[in-house]
Structure formats: structure tokens, C-alpha cells
Protein backbone atom coordinates (compact mmCIF):
# COMPACT_ATOMS: atom_id res chain seq x y z
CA UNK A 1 36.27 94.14 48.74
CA UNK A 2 34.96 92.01 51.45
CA UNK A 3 31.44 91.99 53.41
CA UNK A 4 30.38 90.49 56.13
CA UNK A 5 28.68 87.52 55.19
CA UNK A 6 25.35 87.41 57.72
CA UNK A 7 22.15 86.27 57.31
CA UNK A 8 20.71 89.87 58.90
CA UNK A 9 22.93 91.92 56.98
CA UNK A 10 20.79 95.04 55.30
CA UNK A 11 21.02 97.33 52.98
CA UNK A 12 22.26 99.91 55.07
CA UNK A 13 24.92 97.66 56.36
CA UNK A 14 25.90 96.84 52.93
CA UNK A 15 25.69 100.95 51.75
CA UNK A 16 27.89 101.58 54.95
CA UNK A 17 30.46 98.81 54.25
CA UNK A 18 31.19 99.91 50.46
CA UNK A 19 31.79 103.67 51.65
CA UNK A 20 34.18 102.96 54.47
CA UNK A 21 35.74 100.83 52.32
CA UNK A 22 36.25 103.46 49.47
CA UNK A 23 36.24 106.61 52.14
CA UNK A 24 38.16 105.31 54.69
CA UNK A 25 37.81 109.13 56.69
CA UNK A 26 33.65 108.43 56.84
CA UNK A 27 34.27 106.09 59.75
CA UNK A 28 36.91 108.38 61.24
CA UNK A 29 35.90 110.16 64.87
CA UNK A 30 38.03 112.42 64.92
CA UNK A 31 36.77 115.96 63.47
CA UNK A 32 39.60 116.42 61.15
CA UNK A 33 38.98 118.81 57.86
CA UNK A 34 39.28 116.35 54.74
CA UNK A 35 39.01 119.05 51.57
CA UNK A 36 36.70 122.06 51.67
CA UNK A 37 34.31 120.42 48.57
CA UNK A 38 30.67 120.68 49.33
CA UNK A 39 30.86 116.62 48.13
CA UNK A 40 32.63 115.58 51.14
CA UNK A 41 30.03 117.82 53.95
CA UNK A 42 27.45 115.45 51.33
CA UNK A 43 29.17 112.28 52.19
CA UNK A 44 29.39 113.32 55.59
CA UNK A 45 25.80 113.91 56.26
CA UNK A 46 24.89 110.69 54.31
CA UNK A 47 27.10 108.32 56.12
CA UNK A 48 25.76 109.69 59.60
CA UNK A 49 22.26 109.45 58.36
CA UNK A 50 22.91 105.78 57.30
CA UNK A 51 24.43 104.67 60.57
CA UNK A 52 21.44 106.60 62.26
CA UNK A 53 18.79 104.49 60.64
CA UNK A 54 20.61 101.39 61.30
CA UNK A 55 20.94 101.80 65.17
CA UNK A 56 17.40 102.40 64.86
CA UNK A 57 16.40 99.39 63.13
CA UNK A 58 18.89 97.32 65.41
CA UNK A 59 17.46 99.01 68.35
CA UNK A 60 13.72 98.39 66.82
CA UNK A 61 14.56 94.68 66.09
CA UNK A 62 16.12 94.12 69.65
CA UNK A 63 13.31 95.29 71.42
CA UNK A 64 10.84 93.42 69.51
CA UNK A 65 13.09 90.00 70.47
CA UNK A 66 12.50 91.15 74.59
């Protein structure tokens, strides 16, 4: 597995990388039912959590740059 080699890469970037890698249906819009396992409503929540905190930061960093 590849990631994006950049110099601001985080974490969070990293975390989010590795599980749409391996979970493909994370990064999926569309509000299809995967499996009924409590594990996957876990994912779920985590992955949306993660891409909350890093449009924050991005937002946070791009504001301090103005």
C-alpha cells in the first residue's frame, strides 16, 4: 500500500489512508447497508470523526496562512 508522500501529511491523513485502503466502503457516499455488525457502525463513526478533525486542522492551518 501506497501513501501520499507530503511533507504536511498527519497522522490523521495517514489513519484515513490505511482504512480506505483496507475498507474500501469507509470512503463510500452512498448510504448503502454493509453487514449489520456493531464493528462496522464503529468504523463508521471513527472514519467520520477522523475526516472531521482533519478539515478542522486544514481549515485551522489555512486561516492562520491569511
Amino acid at each position: 500500500m501506497e501513501l501520499k508522500k507530503e511533507s504536511h501529511q498527519t497522522f490523521v491523513d495517514v489513519v484515513l489512508a490505511i482504512l480506505e485502503g483496507r475498507l474500501p466502503w469507509l470512503g463510500s457516499r452512498q448510504d448503502e447497508p454493509v453487514s449489520g455488525e456493531e464493528i462496522v457502525d464503529q468504523l463508521n463513526d471513527l472514519y467520520q470523526s477522523l475526516v472531521h478533525e482533519r478539515d478542522r486542522k486544514e481549515r485551522k492551518e489555512s486561516d492562520s496562512e491569511s
